[in-house]
Structure formats: structure tokens, C-alpha cells
Protein backbone atom coordinates (compact mmCIF):
# COMPACT_ATOMS: atom_id res chain seq x y z
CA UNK A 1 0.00 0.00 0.00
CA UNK A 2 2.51 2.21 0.98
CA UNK A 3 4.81 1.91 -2.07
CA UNK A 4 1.73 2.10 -4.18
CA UNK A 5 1.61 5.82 -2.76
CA UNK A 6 4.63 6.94 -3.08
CA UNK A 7 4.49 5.53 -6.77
CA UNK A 8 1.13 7.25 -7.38
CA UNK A 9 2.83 10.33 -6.01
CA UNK A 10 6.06 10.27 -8.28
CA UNK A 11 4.09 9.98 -11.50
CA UNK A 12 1.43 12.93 -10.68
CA UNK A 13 1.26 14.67 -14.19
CA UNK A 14 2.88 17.96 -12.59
CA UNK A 15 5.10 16.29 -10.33
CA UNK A 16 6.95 14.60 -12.64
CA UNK A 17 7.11 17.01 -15.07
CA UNK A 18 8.46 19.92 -12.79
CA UNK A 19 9.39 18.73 -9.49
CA UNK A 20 12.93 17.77 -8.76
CA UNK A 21 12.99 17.30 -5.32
CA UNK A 22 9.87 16.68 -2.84
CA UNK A 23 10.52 17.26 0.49
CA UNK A 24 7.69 16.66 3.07
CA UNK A 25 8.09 18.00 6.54
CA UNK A 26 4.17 17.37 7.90
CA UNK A 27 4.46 13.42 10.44
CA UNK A 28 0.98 12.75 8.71
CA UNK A 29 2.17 13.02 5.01
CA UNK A 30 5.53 11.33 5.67
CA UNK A 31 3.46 8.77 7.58
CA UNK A 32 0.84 8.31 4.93
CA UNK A 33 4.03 7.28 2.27
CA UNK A 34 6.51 5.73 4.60
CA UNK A 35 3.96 3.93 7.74
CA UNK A 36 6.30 5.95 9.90
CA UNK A 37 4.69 7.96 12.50
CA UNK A 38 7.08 10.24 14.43
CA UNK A 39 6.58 13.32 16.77
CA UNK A 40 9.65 15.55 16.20
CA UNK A 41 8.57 18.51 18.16
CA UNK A 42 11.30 20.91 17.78
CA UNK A 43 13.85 18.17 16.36
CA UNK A 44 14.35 18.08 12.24
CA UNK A 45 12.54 15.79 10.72
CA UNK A 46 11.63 15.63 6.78
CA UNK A 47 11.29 13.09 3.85
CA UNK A 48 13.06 13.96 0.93
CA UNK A 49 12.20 12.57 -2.65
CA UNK A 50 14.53 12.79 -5.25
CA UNK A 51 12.91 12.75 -8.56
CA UNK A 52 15.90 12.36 -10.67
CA UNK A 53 17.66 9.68 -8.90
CA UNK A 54 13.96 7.80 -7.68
CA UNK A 55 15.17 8.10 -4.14
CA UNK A 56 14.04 8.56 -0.75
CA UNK A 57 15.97 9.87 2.59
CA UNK A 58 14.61 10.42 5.64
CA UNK A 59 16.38 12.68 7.93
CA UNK A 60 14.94 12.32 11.53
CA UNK A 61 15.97 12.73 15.14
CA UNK A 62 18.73 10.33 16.10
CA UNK A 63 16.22 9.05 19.24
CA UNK A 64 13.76 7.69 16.14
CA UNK A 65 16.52 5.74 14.35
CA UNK A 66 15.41 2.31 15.42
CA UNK A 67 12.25 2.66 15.32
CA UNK A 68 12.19 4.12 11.27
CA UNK A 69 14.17 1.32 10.70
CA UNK A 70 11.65 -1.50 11.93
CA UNK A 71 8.72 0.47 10.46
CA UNK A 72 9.44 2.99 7.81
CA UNK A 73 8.85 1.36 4.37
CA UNK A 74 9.70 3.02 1.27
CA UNK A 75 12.79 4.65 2.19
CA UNK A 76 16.48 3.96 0.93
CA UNK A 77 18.60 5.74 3.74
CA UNK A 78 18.13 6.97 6.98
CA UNK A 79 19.71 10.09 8.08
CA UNK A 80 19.84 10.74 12.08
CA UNK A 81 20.02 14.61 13.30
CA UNK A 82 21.62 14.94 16.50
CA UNK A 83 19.77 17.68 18.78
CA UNK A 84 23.44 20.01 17.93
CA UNK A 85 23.22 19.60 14.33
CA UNK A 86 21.35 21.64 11.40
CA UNK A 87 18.89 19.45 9.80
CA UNK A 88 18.65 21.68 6.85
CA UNK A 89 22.91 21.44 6.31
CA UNK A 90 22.33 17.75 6.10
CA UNK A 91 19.65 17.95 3.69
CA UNK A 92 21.49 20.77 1.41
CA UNK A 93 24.29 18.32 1.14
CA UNK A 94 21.44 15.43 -0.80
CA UNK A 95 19.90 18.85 -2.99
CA UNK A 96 23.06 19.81 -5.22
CA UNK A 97 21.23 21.16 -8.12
CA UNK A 98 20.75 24.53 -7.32
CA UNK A 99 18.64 25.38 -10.45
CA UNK A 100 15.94 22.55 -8.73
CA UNK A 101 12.36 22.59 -8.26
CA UNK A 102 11.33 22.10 -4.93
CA UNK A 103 8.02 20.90 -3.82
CA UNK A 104 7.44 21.75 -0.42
CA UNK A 105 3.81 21.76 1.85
CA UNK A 106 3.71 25.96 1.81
CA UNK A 107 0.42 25.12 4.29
CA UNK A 108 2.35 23.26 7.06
CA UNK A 109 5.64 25.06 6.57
CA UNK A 110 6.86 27.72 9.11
CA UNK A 111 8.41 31.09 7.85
CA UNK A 112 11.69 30.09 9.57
CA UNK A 113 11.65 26.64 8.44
CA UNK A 114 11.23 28.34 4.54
CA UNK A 115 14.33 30.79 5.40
CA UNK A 116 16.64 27.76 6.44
CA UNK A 117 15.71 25.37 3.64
CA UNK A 118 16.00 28.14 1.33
CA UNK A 119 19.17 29.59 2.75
CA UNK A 120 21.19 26.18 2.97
CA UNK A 121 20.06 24.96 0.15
CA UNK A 122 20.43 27.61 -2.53
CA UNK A 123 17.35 26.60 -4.35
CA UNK A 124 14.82 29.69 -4.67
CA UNK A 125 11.96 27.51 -6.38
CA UNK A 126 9.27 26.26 -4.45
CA UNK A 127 6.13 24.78 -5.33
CA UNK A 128 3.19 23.22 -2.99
CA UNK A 129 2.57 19.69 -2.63
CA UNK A 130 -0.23 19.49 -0.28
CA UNK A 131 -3.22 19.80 -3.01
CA UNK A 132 -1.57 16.22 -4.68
CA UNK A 133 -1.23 14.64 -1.37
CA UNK A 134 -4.66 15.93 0.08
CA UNK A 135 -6.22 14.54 -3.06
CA UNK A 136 -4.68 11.25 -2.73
CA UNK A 137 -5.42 11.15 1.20
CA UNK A 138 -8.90 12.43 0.20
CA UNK A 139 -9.64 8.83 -1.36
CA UNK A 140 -10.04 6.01 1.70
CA UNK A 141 -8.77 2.17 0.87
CA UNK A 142 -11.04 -0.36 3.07
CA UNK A 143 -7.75 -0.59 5.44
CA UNK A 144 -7.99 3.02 6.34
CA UNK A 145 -12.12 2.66 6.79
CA UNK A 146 -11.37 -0.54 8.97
CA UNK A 147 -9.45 1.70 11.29
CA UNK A 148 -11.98 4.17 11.14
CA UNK A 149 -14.72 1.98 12.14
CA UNK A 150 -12.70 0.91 15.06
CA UNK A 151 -12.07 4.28 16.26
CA UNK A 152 -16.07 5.03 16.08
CA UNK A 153 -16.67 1.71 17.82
CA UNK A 154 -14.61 2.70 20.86
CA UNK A 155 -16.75 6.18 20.51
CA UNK A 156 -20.35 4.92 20.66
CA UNK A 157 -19.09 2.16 23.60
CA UNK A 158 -18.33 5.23 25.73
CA UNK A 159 -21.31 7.30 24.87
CA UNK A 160 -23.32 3.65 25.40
CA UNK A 161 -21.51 3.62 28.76
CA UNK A 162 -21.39 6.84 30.15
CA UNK A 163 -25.43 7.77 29.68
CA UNK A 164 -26.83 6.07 32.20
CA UNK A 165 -23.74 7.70 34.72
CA UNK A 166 -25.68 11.24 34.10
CA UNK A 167 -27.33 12.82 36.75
CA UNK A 168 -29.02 16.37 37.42
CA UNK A 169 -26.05 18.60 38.85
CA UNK A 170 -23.56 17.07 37.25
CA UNK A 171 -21.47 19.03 35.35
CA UNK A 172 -20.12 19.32 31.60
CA UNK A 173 -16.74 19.38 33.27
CA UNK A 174 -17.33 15.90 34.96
CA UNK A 175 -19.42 14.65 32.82
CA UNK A 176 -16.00 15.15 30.05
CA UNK A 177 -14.16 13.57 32.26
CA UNK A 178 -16.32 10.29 33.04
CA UNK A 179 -16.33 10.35 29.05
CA UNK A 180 -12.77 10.36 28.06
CA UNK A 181 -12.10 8.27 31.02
CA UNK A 182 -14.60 5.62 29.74
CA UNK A 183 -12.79 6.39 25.90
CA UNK A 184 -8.94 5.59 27.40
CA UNK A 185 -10.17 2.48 29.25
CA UNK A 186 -12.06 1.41 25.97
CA UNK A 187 -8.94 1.72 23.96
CA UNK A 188 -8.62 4.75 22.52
CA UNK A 189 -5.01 5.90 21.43
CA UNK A 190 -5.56 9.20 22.07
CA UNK A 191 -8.73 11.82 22.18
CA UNK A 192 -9.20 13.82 18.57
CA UNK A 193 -9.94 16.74 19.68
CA UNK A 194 -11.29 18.91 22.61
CA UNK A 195 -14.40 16.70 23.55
CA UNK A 196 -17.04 18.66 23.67
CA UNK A 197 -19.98 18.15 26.44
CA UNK A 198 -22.83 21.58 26.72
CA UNK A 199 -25.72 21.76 28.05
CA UNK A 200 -28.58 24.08 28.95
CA UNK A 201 -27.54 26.97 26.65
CA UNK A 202 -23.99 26.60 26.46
CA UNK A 203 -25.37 23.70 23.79
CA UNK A 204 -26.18 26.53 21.53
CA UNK A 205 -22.54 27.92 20.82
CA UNK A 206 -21.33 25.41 18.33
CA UNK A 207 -17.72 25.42 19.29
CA UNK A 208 -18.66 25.69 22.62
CA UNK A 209 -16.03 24.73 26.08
CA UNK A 210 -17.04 22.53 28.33
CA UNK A 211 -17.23 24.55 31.70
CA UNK A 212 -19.06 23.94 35.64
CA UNK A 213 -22.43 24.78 34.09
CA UNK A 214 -24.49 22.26 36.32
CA UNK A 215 -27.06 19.92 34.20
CA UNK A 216 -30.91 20.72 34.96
CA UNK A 217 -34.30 19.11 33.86
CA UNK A 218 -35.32 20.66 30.82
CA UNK A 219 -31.80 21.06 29.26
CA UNK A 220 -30.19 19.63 25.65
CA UNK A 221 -27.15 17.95 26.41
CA UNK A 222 -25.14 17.82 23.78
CA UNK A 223 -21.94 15.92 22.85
CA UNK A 224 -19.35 16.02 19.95
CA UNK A 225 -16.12 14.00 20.70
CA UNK A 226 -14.15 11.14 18.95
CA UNK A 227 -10.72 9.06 18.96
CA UNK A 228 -7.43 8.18 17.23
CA UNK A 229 -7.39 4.38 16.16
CA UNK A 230 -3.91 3.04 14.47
CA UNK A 231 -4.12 6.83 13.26
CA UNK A 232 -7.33 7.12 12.17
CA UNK A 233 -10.26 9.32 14.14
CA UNK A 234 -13.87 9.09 14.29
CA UNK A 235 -16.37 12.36 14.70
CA UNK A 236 -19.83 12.01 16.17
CA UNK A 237 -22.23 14.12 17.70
CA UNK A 238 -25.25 13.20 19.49
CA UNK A 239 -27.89 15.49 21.56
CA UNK A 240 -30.23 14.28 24.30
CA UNK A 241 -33.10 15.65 26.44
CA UNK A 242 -32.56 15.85 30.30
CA UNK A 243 -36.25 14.51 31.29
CA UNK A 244 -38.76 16.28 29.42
CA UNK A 245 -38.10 19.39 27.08
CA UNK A 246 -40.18 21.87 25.66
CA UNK A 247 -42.58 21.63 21.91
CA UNK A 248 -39.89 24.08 20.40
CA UNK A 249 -36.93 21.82 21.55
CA UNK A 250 -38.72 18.93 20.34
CA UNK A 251 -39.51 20.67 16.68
CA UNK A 252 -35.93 21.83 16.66
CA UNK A 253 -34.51 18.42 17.59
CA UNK A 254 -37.32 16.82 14.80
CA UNK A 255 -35.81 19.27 12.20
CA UNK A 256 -32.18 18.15 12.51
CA UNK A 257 -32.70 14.86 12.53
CA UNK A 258 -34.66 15.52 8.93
CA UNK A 259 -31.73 17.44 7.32
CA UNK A 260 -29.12 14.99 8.64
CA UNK A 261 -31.25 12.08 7.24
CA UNK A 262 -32.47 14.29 3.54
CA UNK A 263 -28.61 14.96 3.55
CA UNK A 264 -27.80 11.43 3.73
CA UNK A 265 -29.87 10.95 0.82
CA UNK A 266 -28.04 13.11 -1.10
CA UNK A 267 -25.04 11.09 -1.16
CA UNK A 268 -25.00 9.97 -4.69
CA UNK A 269 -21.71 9.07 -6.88
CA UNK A 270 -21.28 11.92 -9.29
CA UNK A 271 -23.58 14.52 -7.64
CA UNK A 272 -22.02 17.82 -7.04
CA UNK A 273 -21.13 18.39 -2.84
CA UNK A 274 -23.07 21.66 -2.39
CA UNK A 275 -25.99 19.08 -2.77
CA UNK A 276 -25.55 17.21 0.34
CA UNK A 277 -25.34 21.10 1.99
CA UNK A 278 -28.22 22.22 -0.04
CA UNK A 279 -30.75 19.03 1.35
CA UNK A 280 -29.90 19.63 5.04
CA UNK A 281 -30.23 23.26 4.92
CA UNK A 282 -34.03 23.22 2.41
CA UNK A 283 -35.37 21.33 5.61
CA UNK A 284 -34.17 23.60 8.43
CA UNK A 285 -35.03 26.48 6.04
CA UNK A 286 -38.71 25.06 5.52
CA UNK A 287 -38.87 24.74 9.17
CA UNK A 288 -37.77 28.60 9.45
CA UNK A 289 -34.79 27.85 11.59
CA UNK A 290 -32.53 28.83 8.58
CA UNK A 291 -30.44 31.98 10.54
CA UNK A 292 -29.93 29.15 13.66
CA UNK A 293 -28.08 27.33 11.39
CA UNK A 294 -24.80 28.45 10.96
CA UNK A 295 -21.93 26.42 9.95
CA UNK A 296 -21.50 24.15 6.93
CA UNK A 297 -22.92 20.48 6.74
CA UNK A 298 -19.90 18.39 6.99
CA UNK A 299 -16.01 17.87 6.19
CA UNK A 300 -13.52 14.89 5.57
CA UNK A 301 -12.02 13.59 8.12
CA UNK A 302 -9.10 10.49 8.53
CA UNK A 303 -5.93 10.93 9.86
CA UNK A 304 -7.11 14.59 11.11
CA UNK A 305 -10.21 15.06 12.00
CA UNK A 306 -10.45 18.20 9.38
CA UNK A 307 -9.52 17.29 6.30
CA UNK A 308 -10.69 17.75 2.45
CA UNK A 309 -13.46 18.10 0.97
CA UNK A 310 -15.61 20.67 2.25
CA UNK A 311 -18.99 19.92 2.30
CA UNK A 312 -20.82 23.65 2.00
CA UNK A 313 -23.35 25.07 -0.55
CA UNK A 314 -20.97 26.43 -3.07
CA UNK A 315 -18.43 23.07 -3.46
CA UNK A 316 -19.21 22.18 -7.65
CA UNK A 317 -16.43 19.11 -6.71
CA UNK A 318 -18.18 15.59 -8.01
CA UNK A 319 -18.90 12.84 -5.10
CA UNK A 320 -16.56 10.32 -6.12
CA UNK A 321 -15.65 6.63 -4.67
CA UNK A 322 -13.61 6.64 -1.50
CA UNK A 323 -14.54 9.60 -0.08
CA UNK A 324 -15.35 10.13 3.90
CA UNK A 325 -16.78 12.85 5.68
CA UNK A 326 -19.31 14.16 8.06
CA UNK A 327 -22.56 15.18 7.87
CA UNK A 328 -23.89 17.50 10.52
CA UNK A 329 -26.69 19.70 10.66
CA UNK A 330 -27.50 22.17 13.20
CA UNK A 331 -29.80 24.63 15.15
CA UNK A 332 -28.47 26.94 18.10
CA UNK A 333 -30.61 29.06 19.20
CA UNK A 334 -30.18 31.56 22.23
CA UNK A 335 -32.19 30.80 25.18
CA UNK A 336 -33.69 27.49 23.93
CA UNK A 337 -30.19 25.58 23.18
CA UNK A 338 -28.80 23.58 20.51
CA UNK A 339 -29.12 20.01 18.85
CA UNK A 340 -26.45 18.86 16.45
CA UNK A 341 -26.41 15.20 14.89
CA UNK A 342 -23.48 13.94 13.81
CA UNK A 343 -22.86 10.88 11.74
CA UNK A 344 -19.51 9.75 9.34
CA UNK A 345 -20.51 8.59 5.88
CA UNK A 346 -18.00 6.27 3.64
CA UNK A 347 -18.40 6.27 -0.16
CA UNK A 348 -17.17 2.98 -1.10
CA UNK A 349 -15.61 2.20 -4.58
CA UNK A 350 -18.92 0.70 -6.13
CA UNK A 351 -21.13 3.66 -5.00
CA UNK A 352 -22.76 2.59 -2.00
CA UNK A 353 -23.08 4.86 1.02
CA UNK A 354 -22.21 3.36 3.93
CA UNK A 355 -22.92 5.70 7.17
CA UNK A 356 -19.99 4.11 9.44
CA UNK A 357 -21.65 5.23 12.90
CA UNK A 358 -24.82 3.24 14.03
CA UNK A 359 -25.64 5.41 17.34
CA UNK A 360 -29.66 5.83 17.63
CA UNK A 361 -30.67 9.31 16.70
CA UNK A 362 -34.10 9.24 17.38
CA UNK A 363 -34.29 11.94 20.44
CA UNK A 364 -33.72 9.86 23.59
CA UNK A 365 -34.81 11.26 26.86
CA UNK A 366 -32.13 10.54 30.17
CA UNK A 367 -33.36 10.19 33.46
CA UNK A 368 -31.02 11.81 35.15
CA UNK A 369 -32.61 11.63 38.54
């Protein structure tokens, strides 16, 4: 799999008729060619491809030696960078042609990273990488979906787990905690992102913080978490009802589970994106909720939880095979609160849409006595 990438990267029509060196600095790219996964920090760390000579060389910390030998694939010679050394000296010494093309990934690259490549090396001609890569990351194999689906496995276990735990006057603070305790013990590598649990109406502010706001009857509760699985994350949302809630929570609830379902729908091989947007937002529209709803409906996700495509009303890019993303309407609004529902959908080779998570999303009152 892994050579297959790098191959599929080498022969990209503009690649190989411009580039003369790649060099990839981002763990997840040089990861996602090599099935080496290192955290430099500080340290140097970078993949370089030479075009000309079909070679690879990975310069990396001197502590990740061993391990890139046992697991990096794809990669001809290792060079170690002591913590005293300059990284970008001991990659101007592999980049002698001055006159090169450089491919570089101008989105993850610092300023003073660009200065000392450019200064040691000599070359002054840069081009980006990252749309080639993101489009081939933007495609999922079945391996990559299989690591996916555990990830959202260990999810929904801990939501499964932790719902019954819930209790009037706990709050979102402890309630995140009992969560991402319940996500650790389950297996998770590590959390995805900052797990989001709001109630009341903090659950209105969609990139709301988790704070001491104490659950009470009557509120939304609403969460939006996932893990990291052999690399791979998972992204769900689910809202609930703390005992009984009002007709207008109850209609908004109704209407976002309609435009996550109608959007759903709209998942068909060759369709443009903007219609998956266009079906979730019609129904909260039609429902008049239209301003409460705020955000786009969804974005790829895999080995970050944001990745390409977009999924918003104006994307004219095709729904092709291999694609996964989320789909997630929502309505906040002030002093009522906010429901959001959640689900990752997999477009598998032949067409079919496959939504990966399975959590019920019919609106599910807690006792929380």
C-alpha cells in the first residue's frame, strides 16, 4: 500500500514534469508514504524525494533511528540529526542542483523553516505539494475505513456507557471527564480533539467549552467527541433531552434529525457536494430555523479530524468513490439551546453509502434523577 503511494505520487502529471525534489516535513504526510509515524517537536525531521535519482531519505531525530528502521517502508537511507546539528545542512548536502524545483507543503511550513531550507540549500523555487497529497489522502482504501470503524466503535461504547452515569447537577466538566475516562479504558489511542460536552444553553454555541455549568431538567445535552485508532479518528455528535423538554426543543430536535437524514440521501456518486449542503439546509429552512443554522454540513475527516473536501453550498467538486466525511446539521438558538447530529458517511468504490456510525438518533430522553 505504501509503495503504491509513493508511486502514485512520483508519477502525478505535474510532479513529474516539474518537481525535482519533494521534500515533506508534515508526520501525517511522511506517515501516509513511509507507515512511519514520528513526533519531532522541535527536532528536524523531513522526507526527501529525489525525482531524478527515484530516491528517498529520511532525515529524523537520532532518538527515532530504530524505530524508522523497523517500520518505515519506502525509504532507501536513513539520516539521524543529533539535537546540535542543522537538519537543513544535512539535507542541502542530498539537494546539489541549485537550479531545482522544490516541492514543499507551503500550508504546514513555518516562515523560519522556509528561510533555512532556502538559505542552505540555494534553491529559490518552491512549489506546494499538499493539493496532490490531500487529493490522494482524500480517497479512503477499506484498510484506512477498517481503522476508522474501530475508532467510532470505541466512541459509541463510551457514549453507550457513560449515559446512564448522568445525573441532574452534574457538570459538563465531569461529565468530560467520566467520558474520556470511559474512551482511554475502551482503547482509545488518544482523544481527537477537545471533547465537547454543553448543556442548557452553552449547547447553543457550536464550538462551545465545556465549563461547571451544572445539568438541569429541561436542558439539551449535547456531545461532539471522537478518537485516534492506528491513526485514524472518528467524529460524532449526538444530543439528548434531560427529562422532558419543551414543543420548540422537540420541533428543533425533529428538524435536525430531517436534514441529517435528507442529507444522507443526497449522497449519490457523481452529484455535485453543495448538494448534500443544499438538502440539510431546504429542511431547516422550511422549518424557518434557517439563521440558527450556521456552519457548513460536513467535512472529511481520517488521519485529522479536518480534512478535504468541504462539504458547503458552493463546493461544484463531483462525489466520487472513496470519499469520507461528516454530515452535521444544526440549530443553536439563544435561550432554547442547541441540537447537532453527527454521523460519518463512507463512499465505497462501487457507489454505495455506507454511514460508518450506528448510534440511535431518534431523540432519547435521560433520566437523570
Amino acid at each position: 500500500m505504501y509503495k503504491e503511494r509513493i508511486k502514485q505520487l512520483m508519477q502525478h502529471e505535474h510532479i513529474i514534469t516539474e518537481a525535482t525534489y519533494i521534500l515533506f516535513m508534515d508526520p501525517l504526510n511522511i506517515y501516509y508514504v513511509t507507515n512511519l509515524y514520528a513526533e519531532p517537536h522541535e527536532r528536524f525531521f523531513g522526507l526527501l524525494i529525489d525525482m531524478k535519482e527515484k530516491r528517498t531519505t529520511l532525515f529524523l531525530p537520532t532518538l527515532d533511528l530504530e524505530k524508522a528502521k523497523k517500520e518505515a517502508e519506502n525509504v532507501d537511507e536513513f539520516i539521524p540529526v543529533g539535537d546540535t546539528e542543522n537538519g537543513y545542512a544535512k539535507l542541502a548536502a542530498y539537494m546539489k542542483e541549485k537550479s531545482a524545483i522544490c516541492f514543499i507543503e507551503k500550508n504546514y511550513m513555518t516562515v523560519a523553516q522556509y528561510e533555512a531550507l532556502q538559505k542552505e540549500t540555494g534553491i529559490s523555487s518552491f512549489k506546494e505539494v499538499e493539493q496532490t497529497i490531500m487529493n490522494m489522502r482524500l480517497r479512503k482504501s477499506t484498510l484506512e475505513i477498517a481503522n476508522v470503524k474501530k475508532a467510532i466503535s470505541i466512541t459509541e461504547d463510551a457514549l453507550y456507557e457513560i449515559i446512564p452515569c448522568i445525573k441532574i447537577g452534574m457538570t459538563e466538566n465531569e461529565i468530560k471527564s467520566k467520558l474520556e475516562t470511559a474512551l482511554r479504558n475502551l482503547g482509545a489511542e488518544k482523544i481527537a480533539f477537545d471533547t465537547m460536552v454543553l448543556t442548557g444553553e452553552n449547547s447553543g454555541l457550536p464550538h462551545g467549552e465545556p465549563g461547571d455549568r451544572p445539568i438541569q431538567y429541561g436542558d439539551f445535552l449535547l456531545f461532539d467527541f471522537g478518537v485516534f485508532v492506528d491513526h485514524y479518528c472518528s467524529d460524532i455528535t449526538r444530543t439528548f433531552a434531560i427529562g422532558n423538554v419543551s414543543a420548540e426543543q422537540r420541533r428543533i430536535y425533529e428538524t435536525v434529525l430531517r436534514a441529517n437524514e435528507k442529507a444522507i440521501e443526497a449522497v449519490i456518486l457523481g452529484d455535485p457536494i453543495k448538494n448534500i449542503d443544499h438538502a440539510a439546509r431546504t429542511v431547516i429552512e422550511d422549518a424557518s430555523y434557517g439563521a440558527y443554522f450556521t456552519h457548513r454540513t460536513g467535512h472529511g475527516l481520517g488521519l485529522e479530524v479536518h480534512e478535504a473536501l468541504s462539504i458547503h453550498g458552493e463546493n461544484e467538486e463531483k462525489i466520487t468513490e472513496g470519499l469520507l466525511f461528516t454530515i452535521e446539521p444544526g440549530i443553536y438558538k439563544e435561550g432554547v439551546g442547541g441540537v447537532r447530529i453527527e454521523d460519518d458517511v463512507y463512499v465505497h468504490p462501487n457507489g454505495e453509502v455506507e454511514v460508518l456510525t450506528s448510534f440511535p438518533k431518534q431523540l432519547t430522553m435521560i433520566d437523570a434523577k
